[in-house]
C-alpha atoms as a PDB file:
ATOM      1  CA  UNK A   1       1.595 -38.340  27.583  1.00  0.00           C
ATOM      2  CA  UNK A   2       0.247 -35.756  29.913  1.00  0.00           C
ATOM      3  CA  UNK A   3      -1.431 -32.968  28.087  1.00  0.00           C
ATOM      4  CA  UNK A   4       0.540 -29.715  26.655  1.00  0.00           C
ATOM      5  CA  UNK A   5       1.340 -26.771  29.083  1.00  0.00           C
ATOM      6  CA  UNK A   6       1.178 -24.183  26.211  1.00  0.00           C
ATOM      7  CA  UNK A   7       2.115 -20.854  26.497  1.00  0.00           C
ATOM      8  CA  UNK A   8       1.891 -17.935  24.118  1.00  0.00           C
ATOM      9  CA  UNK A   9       4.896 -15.482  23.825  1.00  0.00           C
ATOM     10  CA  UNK A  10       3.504 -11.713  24.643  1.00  0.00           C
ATOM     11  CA  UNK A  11       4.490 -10.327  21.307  1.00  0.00           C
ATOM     12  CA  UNK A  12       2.213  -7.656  20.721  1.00  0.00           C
ATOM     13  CA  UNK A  13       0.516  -9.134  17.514  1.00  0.00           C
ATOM     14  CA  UNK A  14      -2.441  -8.761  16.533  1.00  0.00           C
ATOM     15  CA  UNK A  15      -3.355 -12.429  15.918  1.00  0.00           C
ATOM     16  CA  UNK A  16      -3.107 -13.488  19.569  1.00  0.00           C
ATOM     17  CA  UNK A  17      -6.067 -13.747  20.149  1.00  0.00           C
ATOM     18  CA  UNK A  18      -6.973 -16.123  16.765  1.00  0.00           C
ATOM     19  CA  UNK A  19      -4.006 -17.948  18.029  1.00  0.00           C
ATOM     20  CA  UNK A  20      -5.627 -18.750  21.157  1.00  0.00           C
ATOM     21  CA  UNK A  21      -8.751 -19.390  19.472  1.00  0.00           C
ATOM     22  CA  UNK A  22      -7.570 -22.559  17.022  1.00  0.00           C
ATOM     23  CA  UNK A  23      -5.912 -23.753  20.109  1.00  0.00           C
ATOM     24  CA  UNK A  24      -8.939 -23.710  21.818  1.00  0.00           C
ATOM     25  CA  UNK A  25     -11.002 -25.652  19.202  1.00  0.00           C
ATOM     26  CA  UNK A  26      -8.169 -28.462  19.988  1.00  0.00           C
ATOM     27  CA  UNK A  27      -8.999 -28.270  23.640  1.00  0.00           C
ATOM     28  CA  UNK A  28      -5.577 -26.534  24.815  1.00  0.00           C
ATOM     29  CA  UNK A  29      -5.511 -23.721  26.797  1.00  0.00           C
ATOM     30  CA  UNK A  30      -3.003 -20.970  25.376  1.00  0.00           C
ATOM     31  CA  UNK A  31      -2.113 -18.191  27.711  1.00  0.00           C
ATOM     32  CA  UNK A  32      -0.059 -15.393  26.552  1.00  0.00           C
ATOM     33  CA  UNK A  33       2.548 -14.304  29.249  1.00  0.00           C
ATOM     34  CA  UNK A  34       5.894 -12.542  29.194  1.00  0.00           C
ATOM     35  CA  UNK A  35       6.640 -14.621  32.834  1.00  0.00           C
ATOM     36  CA  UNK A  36      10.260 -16.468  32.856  1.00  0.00           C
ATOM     37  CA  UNK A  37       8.892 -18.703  35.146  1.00  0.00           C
ATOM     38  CA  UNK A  38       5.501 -19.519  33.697  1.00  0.00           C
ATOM     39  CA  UNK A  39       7.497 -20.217  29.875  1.00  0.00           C
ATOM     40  CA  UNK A  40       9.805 -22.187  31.067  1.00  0.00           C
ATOM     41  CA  UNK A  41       7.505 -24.462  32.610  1.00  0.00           C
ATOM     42  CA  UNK A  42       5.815 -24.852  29.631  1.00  0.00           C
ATOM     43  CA  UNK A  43       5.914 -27.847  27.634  1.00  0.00           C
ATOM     44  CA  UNK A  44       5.404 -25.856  24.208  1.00  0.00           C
ATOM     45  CA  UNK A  45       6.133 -22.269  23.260  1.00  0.00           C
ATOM     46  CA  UNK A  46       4.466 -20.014  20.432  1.00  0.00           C
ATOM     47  CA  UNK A  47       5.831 -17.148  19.431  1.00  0.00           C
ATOM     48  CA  UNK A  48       2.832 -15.499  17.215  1.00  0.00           C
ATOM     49  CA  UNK A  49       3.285 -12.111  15.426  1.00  0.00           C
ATOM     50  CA  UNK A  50       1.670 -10.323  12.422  1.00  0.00           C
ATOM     51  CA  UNK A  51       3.316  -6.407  11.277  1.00  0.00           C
ATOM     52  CA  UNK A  52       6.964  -5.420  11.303  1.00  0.00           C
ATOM     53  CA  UNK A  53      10.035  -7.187  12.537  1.00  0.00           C
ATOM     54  CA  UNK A  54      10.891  -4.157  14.323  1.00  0.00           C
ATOM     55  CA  UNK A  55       7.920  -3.316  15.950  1.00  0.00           C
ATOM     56  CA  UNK A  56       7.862  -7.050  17.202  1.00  0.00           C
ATOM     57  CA  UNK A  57      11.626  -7.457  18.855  1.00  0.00           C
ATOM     58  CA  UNK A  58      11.155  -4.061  20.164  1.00  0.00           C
ATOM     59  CA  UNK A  59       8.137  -5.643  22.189  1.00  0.00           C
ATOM     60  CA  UNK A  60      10.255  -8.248  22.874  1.00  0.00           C
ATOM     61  CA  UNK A  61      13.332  -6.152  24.033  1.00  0.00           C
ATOM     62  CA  UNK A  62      10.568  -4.304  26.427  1.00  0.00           C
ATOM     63  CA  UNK A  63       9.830  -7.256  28.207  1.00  0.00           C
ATOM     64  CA  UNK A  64      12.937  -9.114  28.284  1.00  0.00           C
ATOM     65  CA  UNK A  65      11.515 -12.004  25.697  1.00  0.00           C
ATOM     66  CA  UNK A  66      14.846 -11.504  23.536  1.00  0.00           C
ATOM     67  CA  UNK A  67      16.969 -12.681  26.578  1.00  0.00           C
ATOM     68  CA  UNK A  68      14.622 -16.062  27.122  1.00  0.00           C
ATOM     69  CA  UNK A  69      13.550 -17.314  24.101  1.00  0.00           C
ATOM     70  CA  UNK A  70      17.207 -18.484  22.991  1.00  0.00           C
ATOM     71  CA  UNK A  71      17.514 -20.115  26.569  1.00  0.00           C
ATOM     72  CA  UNK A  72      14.165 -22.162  25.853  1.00  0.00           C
ATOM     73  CA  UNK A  73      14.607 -25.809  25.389  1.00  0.00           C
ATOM     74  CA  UNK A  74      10.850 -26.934  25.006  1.00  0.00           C
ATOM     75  CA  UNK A  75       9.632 -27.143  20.832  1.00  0.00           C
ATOM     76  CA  UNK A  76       9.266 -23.304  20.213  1.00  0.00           C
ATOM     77  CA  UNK A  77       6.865 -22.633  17.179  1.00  0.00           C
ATOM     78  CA  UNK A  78       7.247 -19.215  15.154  1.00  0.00           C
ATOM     79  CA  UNK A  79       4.134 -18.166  13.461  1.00  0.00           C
ATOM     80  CA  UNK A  80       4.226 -15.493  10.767  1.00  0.00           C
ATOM     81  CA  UNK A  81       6.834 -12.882  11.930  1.00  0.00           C
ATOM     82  CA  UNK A  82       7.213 -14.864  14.978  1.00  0.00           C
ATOM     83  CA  UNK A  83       8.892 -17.220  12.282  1.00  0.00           C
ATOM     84  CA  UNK A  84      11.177 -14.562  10.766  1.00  0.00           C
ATOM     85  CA  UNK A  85      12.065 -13.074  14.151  1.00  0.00           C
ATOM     86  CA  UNK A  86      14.069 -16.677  14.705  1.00  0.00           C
ATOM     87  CA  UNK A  87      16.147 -16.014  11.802  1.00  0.00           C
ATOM     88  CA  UNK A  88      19.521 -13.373  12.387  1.00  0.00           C
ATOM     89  CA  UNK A  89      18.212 -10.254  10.680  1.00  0.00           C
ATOM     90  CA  UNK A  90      15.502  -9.019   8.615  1.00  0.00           C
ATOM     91  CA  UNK A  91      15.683  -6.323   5.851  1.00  0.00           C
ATOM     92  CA  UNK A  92      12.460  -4.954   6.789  1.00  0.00           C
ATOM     93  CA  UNK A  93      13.571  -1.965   8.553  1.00  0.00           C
ATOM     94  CA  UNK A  94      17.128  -3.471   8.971  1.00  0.00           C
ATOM     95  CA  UNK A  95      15.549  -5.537  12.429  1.00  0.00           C
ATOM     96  CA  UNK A  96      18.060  -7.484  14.140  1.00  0.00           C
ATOM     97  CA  UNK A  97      16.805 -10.677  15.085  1.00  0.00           C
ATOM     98  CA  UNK A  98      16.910 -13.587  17.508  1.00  0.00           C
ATOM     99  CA  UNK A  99      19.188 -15.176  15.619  1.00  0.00           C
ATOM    100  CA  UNK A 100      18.559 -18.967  16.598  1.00  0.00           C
ATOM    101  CA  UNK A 101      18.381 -19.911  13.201  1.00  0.00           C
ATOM    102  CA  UNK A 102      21.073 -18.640  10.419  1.00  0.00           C
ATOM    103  CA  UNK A 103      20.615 -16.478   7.329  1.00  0.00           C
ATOM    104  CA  UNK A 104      18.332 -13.122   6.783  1.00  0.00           C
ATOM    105  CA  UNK A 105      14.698 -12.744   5.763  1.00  0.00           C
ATOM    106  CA  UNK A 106      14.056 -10.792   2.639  1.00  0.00           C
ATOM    107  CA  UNK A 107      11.560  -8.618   0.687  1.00  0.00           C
ATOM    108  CA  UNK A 108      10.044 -11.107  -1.795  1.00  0.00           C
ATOM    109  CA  UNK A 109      10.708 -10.296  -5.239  1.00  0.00           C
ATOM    110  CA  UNK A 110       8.281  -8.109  -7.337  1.00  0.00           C
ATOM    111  CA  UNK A 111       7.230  -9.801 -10.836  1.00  0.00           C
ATOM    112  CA  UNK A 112       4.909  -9.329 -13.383  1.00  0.00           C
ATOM    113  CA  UNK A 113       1.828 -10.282 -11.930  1.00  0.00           C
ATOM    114  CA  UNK A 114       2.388 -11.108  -8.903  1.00  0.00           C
ATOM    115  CA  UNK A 115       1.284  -8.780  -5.816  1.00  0.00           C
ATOM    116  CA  UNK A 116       3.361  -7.199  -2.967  1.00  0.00           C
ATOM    117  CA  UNK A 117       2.287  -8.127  -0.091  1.00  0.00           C
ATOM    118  CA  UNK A 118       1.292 -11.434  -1.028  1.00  0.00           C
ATOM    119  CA  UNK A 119      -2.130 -12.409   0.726  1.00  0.00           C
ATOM    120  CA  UNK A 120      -4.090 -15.326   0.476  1.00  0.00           C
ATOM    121  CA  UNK A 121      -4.619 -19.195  -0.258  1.00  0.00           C
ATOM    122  CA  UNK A 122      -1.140 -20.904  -1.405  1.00  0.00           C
ATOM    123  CA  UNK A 123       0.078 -24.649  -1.540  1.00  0.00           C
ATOM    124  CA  UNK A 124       2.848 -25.884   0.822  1.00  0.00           C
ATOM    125  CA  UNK A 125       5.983 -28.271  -1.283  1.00  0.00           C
ATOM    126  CA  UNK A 126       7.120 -30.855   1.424  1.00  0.00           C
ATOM    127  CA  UNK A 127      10.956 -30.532   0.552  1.00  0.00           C
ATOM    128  CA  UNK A 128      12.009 -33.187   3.708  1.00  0.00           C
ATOM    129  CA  UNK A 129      10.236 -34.799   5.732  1.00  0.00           C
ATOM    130  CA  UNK A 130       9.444 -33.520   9.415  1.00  0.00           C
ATOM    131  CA  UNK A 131       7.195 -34.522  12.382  1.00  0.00           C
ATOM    132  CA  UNK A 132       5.621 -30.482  11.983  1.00  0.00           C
ATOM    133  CA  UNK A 133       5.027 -31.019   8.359  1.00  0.00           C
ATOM    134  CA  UNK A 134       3.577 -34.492   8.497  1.00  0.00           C
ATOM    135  CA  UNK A 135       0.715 -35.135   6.482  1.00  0.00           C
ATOM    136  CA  UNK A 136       0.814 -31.577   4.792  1.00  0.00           C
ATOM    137  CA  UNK A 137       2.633 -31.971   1.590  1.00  0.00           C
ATOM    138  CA  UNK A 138       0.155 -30.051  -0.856  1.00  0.00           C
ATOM    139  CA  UNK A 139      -2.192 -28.704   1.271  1.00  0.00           C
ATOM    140  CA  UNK A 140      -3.476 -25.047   1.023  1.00  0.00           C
ATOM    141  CA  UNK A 141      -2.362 -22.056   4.197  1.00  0.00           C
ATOM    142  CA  UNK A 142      -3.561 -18.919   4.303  1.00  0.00           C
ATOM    143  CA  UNK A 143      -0.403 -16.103   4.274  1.00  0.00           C
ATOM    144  CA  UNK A 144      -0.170 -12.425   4.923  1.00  0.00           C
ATOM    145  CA  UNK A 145       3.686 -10.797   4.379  1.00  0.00           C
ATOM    146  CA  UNK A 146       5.888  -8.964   2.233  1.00  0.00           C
ATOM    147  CA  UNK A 147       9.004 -10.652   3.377  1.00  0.00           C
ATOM    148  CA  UNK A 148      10.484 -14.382   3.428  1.00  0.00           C
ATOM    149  CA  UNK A 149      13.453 -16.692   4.286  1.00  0.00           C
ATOM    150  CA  UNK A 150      15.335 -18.121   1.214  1.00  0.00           C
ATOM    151  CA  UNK A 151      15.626 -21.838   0.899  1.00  0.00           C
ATOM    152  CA  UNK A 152      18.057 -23.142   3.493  1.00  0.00           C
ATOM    153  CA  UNK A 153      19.406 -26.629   4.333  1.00  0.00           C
ATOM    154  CA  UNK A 154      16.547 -26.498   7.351  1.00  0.00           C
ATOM    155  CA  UNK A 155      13.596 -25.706   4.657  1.00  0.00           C
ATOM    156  CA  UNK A 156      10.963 -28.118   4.901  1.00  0.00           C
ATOM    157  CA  UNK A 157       8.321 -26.880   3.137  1.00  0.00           C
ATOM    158  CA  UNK A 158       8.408 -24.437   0.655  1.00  0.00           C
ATOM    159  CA  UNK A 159       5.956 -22.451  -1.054  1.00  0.00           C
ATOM    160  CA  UNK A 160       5.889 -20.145  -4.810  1.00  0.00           C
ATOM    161  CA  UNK A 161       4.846 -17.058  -4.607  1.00  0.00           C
ATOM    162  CA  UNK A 162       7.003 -15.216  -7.432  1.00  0.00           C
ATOM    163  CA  UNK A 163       9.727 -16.569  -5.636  1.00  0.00           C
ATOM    164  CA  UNK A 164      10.432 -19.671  -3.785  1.00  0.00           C
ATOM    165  CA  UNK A 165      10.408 -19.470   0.110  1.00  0.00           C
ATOM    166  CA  UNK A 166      10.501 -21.166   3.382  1.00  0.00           C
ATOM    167  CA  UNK A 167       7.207 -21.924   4.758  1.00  0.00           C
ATOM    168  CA  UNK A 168       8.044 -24.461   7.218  1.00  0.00           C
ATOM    169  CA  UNK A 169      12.106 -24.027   8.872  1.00  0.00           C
ATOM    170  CA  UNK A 170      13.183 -26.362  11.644  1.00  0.00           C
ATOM    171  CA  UNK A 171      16.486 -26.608  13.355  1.00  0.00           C
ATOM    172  CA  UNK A 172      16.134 -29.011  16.246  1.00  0.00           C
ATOM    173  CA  UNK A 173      13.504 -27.514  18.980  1.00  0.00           C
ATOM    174  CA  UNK A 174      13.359 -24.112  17.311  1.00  0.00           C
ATOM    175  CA  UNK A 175      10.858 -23.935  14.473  1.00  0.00           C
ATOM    176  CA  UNK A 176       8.906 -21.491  12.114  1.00  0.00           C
ATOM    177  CA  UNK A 177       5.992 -21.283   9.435  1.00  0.00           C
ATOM    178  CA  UNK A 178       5.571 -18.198   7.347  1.00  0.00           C
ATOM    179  CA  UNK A 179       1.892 -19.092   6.989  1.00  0.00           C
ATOM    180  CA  UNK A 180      -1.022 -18.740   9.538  1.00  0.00           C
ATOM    181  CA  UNK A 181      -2.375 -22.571  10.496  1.00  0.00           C
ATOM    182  CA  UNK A 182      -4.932 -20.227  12.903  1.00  0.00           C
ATOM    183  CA  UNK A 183      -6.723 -18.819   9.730  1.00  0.00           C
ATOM    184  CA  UNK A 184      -5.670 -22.221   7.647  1.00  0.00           C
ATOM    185  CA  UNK A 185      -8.940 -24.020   8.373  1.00  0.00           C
ATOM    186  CA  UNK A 186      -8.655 -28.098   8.490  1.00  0.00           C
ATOM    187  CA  UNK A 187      -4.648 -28.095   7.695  1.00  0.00           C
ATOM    188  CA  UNK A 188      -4.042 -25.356  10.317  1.00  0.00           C
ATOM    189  CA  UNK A 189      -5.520 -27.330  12.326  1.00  0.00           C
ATOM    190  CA  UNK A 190      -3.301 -30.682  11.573  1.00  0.00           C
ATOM    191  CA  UNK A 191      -0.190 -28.242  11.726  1.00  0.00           C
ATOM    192  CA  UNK A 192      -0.843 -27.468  15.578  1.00  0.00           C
ATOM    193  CA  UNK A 193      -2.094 -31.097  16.185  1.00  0.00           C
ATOM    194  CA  UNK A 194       1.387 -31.897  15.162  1.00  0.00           C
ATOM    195  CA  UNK A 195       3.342 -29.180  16.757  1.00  0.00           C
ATOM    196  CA  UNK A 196       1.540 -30.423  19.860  1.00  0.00           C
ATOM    197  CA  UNK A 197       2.368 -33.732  19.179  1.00  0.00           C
ATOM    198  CA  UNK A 198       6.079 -33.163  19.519  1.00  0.00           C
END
């Protein structure tokens, strides 16, 4: 297999450049462009985003991302709010999303002791197997966010934090994690390995 043309979607987030970074430490180059041509002759996509869902597909809307990214056919990865921007909508500032996968991403749940926005070390539940979530089932990611897809028929990995949410979504080439694998140390690091893998 000849080795991944990756390409980083030009989001605006602020964790670009730690993207780029763990892709580096796997020895793939990860260029962040907002170039029809240069995307589409990429062999894998990443669409990286920290913030608000607005603030992201307003970026995207400036540079005409919102009009590719359902055309893509290569494995497209969704990291963080790049994850929730695949879903329809998100209530977070009533964003209207990509929709390329269905259902709406929600404000997680205040409970007694448990803190809004929810930051920190949490442990991934395999729910079905995938090639993305191979060799992950109970491993610790690092997550940063205050909102979340339900559980869904294309969960695939979930994770408790109050409530129960998607951390891993797949729907044939198009998929998502709500955690950051950059900041995720060794099973970051297996997550990309497999995204790359596809």
């Amino acid at each position: 297999m000849s080795a991944p043309r990756l390409v980083l979607l030009d989001s605006g987030g602020a964790n670009l450049g730690s993207v780029q970074a763990a892709f580096a430490r796997l020895g793939v180059s990860a260029p962040v462009s907002s170039d029809w041509n240069t995307i589409r002759a990429a062999s894998h996509v990443v669409l990286p985003g920290v913030g608000a869902a607005a603030t992201a597909m307003a970026r995207l809307r400036e540079n005409g991302l919102d009009r590719l990214i359902p055309r893509l056919t290569q494995p497209l990865l969704g990291v963080c709010i790049g994850m929730q921007l695949l879903f329809e909508h998100s209530e977070e500032s009533g964003a209207e999303c990509l929709g390329l996968l269905p259902g709406n991403v929600q404000r997680l749940a205040p409970a007694a002791g448990v803190r809004i926005p929810h930051m920190g070390w949490n442990r991934l539940q395999a729910t079905v197997a995938h090639p993305l979530s191979t060799g992950l089932d109970g491993q610790w990611f690092y997550f940063v966010h205050s909102y979340a897809a339900r559980l869904s028929a294309r969960t695939f990995a979930s994770c408790t934090h109050g409530d129960t949410f998607t951390a891993i979504t797949a729907d044939g080439q198009v998929m998502g994690v709500q955690f950051h694998p950059e900041r995720s140390g060794a099973a970051g690091r297996r997550l990309l390995q497999n995204f790359l893998a596809l």
